[in-house]
Protein backbone atom coordinates (compact mmCIF):
# COMPACT_ATOMS: atom_id res chain seq x y z
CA UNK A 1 65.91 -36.55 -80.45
CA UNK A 2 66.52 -34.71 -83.75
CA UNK A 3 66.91 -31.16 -84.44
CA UNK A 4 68.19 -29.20 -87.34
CA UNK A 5 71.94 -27.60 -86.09
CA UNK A 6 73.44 -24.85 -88.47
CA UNK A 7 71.10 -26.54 -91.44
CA UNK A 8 71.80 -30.25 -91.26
CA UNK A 9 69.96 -32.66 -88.95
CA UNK A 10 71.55 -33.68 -85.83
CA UNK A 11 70.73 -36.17 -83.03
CA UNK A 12 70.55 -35.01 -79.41
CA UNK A 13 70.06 -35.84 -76.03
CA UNK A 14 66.16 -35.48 -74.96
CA UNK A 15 65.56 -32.69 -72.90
CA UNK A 16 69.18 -31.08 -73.61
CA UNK A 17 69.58 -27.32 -72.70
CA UNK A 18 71.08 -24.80 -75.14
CA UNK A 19 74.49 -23.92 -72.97
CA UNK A 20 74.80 -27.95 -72.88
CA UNK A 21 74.82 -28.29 -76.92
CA UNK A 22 77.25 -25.46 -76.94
CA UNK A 23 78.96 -27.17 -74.27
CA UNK A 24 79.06 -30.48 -76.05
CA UNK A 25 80.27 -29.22 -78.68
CA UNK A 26 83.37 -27.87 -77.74
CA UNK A 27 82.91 -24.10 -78.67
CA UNK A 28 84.35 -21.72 -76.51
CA UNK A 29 84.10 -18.18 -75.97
CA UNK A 30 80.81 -16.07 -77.07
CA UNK A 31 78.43 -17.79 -79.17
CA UNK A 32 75.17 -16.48 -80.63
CA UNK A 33 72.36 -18.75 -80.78
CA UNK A 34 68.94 -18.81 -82.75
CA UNK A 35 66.38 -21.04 -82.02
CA UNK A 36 63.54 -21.31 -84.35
CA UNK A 37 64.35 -17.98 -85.91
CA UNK A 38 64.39 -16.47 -82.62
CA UNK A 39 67.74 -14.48 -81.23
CA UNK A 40 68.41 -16.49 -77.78
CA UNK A 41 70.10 -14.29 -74.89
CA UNK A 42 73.13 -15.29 -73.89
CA UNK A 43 72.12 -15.10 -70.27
CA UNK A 44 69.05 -17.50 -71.45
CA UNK A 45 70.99 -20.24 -72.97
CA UNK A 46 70.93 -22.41 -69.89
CA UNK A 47 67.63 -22.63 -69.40
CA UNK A 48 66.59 -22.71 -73.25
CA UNK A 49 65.43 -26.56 -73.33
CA UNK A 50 65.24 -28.06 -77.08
CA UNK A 51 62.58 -30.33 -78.72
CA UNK A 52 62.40 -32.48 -81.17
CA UNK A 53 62.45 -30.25 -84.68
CA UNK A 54 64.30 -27.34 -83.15
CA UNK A 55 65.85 -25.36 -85.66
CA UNK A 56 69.33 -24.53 -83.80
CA UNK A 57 72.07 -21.97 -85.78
CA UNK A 58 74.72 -21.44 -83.69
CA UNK A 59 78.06 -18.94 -84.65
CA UNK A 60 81.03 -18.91 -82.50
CA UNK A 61 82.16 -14.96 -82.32
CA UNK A 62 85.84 -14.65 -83.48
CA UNK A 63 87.73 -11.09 -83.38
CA UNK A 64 90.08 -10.38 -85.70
CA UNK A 65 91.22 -7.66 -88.26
């Protein structure tokens, strides 16, 4: 299925849980996640299922200084 991922289209599994994209793509460490303009827990991502037309902006959360 397709959803939009950090402004460009991208094709996904059907059915494919937030944590999983995250997973997938290899980030590690805290990421926030939006989902249709909406702030997604992080204790929510797993059971956060997308469909088709999602709007999906993910940022991995670096420390530094």
């Amino acid at each position: 299925m397709k959803i939009i991922l950090n402004g460009e289209m991208s094709e996904v599994s059907d059915g494919v849980h937030l944590s999983e994209l995250i997973e997938k793509l290899g980030l590690d460490g805290p990421v926030a996640a939006m989902v249709n303009d909406v702030v997604i827990q992080r204790e929510k991502l797993a059971s956060r299922r997308l469909q088709p037309g999602d709007r999906v902006e993910l940022l991995r959360m670096m420390g530094g200084g």
